[in-house]
C-alpha atoms as a PDB file:
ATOM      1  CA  UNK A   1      52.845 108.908  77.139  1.00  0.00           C
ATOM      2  CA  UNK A   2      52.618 105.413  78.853  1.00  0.00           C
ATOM      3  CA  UNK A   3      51.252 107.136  82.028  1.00  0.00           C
ATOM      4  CA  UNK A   4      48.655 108.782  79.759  1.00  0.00           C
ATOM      5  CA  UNK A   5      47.266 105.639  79.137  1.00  0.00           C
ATOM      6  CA  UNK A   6      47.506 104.306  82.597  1.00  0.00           C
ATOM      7  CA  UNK A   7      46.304 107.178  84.139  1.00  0.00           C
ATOM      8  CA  UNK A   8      43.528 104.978  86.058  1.00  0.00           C
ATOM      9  CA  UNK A   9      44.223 103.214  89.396  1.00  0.00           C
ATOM     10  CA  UNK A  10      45.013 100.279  87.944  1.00  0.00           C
ATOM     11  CA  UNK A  11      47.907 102.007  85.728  1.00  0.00           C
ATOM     12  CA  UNK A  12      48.887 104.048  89.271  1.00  0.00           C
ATOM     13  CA  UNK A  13      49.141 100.726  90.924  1.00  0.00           C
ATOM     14  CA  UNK A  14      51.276  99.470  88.331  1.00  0.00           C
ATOM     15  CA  UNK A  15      53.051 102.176  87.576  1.00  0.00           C
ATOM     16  CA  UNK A  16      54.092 102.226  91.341  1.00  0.00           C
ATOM     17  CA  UNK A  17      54.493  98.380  91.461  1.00  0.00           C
ATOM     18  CA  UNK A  18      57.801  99.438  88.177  1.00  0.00           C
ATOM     19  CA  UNK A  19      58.867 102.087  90.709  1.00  0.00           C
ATOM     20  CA  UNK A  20      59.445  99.795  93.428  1.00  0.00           C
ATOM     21  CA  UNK A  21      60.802  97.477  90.871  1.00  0.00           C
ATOM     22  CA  UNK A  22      63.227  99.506  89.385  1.00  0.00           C
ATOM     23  CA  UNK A  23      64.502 101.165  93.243  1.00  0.00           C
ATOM     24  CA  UNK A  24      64.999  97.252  94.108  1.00  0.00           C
ATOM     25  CA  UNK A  25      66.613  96.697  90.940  1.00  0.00           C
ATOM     26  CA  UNK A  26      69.142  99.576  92.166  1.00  0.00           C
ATOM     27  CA  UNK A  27      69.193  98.545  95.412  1.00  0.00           C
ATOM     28  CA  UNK A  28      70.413  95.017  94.302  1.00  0.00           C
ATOM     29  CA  UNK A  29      73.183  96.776  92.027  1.00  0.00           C
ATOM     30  CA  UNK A  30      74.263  98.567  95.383  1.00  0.00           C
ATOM     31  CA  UNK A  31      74.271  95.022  97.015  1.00  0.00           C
ATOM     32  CA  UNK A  32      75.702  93.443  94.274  1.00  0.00           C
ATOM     33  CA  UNK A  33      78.904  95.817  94.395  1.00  0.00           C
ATOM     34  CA  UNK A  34      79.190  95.970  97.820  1.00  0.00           C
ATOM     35  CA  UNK A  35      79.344  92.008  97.881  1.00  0.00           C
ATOM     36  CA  UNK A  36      82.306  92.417  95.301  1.00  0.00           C
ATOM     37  CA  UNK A  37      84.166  95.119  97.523  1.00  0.00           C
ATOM     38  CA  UNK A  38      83.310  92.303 100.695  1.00  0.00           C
ATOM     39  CA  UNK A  39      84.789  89.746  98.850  1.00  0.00           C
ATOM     40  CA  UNK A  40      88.111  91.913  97.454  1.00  0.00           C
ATOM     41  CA  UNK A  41      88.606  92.623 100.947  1.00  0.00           C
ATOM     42  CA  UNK A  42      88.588  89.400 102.152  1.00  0.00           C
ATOM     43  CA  UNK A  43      91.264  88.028  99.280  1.00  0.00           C
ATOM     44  CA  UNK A  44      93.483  91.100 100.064  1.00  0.00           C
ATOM     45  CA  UNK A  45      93.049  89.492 104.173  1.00  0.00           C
ATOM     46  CA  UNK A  46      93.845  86.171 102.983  1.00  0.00           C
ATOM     47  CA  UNK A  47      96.678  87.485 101.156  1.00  0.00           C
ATOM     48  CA  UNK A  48      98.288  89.085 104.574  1.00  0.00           C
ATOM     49  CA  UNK A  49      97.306  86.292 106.528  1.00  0.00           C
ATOM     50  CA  UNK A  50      99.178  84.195 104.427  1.00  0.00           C
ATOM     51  CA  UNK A  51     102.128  86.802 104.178  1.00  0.00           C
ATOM     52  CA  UNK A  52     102.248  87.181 107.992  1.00  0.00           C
ATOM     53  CA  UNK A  53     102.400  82.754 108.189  1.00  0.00           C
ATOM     54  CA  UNK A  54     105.410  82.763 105.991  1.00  0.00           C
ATOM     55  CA  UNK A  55     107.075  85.779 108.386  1.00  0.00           C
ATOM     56  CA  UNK A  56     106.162  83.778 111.328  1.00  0.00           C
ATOM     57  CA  UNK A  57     107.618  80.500 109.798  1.00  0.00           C
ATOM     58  CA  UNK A  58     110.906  82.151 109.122  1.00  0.00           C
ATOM     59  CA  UNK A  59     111.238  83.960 112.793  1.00  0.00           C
ATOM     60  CA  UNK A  60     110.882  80.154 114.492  1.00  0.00           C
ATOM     61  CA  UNK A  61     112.903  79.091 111.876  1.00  0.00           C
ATOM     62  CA  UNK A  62     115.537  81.889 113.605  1.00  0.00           C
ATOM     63  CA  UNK A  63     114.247  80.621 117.247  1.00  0.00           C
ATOM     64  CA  UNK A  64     115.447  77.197 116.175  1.00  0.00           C
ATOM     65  CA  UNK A  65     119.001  77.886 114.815  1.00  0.00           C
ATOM     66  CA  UNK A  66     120.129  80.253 117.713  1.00  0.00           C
ATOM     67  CA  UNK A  67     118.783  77.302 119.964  1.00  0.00           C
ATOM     68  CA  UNK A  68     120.879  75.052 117.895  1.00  0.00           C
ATOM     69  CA  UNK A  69     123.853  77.436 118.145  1.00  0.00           C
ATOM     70  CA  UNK A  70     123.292  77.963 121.793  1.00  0.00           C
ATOM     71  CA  UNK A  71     123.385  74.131 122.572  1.00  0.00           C
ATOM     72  CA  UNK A  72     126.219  73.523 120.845  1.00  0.00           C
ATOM     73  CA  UNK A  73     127.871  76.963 122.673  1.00  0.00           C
ATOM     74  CA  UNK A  74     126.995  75.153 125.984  1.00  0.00           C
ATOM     75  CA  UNK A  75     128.668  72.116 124.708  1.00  0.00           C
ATOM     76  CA  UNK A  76     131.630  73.802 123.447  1.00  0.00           C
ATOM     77  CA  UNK A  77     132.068  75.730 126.823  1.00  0.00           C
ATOM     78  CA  UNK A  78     131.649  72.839 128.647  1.00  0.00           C
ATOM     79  CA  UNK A  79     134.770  70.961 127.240  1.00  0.00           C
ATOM     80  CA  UNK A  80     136.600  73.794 127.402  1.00  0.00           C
ATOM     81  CA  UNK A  81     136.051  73.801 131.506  1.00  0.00           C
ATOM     82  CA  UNK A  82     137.672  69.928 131.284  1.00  0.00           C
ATOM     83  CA  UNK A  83     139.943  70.861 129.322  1.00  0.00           C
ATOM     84  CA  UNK A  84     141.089  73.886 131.221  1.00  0.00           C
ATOM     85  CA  UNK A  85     141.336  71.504 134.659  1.00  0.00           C
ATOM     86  CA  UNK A  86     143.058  68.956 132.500  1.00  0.00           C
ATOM     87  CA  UNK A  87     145.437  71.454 131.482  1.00  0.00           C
ATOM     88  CA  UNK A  88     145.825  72.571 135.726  1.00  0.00           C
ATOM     89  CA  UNK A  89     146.689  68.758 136.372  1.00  0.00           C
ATOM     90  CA  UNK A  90     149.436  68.618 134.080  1.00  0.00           C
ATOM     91  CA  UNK A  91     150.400  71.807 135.831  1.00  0.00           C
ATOM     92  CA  UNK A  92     149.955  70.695 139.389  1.00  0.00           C
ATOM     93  CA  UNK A  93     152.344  67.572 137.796  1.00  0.00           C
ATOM     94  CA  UNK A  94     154.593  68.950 135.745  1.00  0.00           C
ATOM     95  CA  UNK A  95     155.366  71.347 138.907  1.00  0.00           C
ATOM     96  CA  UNK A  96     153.778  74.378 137.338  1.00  0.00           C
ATOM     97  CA  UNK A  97     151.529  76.837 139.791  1.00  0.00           C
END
């Protein structure tokens, strides 16, 4: 009915000009979705990111305390060496071999 009445080339020209409007209008739907997948995407990333920071926190966390323990291993080991040549003086004195 409407393009009865525009049936001129003015009513083509506009009746193409709604065409166009209405395949932009769908086109900006598409974009408009596709923005809101982008943008999921990126919180889910954000969301790992900040997942894989907390992982990474607690494996130096690790690093740290088995450096800790390692030291004090070290230390531990190293007065057990005096104390073992401590132990072969009082031997050596005592007359012990």
């Amino acid at each position: 009915m409407v393009e009865n009445r525009l049936a001129g080339t003015k009513g083509r020209a506009l009746l193409n000009r709604a065409y166009d409007i209405s395949e932009r209008c769908e086109e900006i739907k598409v974009l408009a979705k596709n923005v809101r997948e982008l943008y999921q995407m990126m919180q889910d990333i954000s969301q790992m990111v900040r997942l894989q920071g907390e992982k990474i926190d607690s494996i130096a966390d690790h690093v740290n305390s088995a450096q800790n323990y390692t030291k004090q291993a070290v230390d531990k080991l190293e007065q057990a060496k005096e104390h073992h040549k401590s132990y072969r003086c009082v031997r050596v004195f005592n007359g012990r071999n």
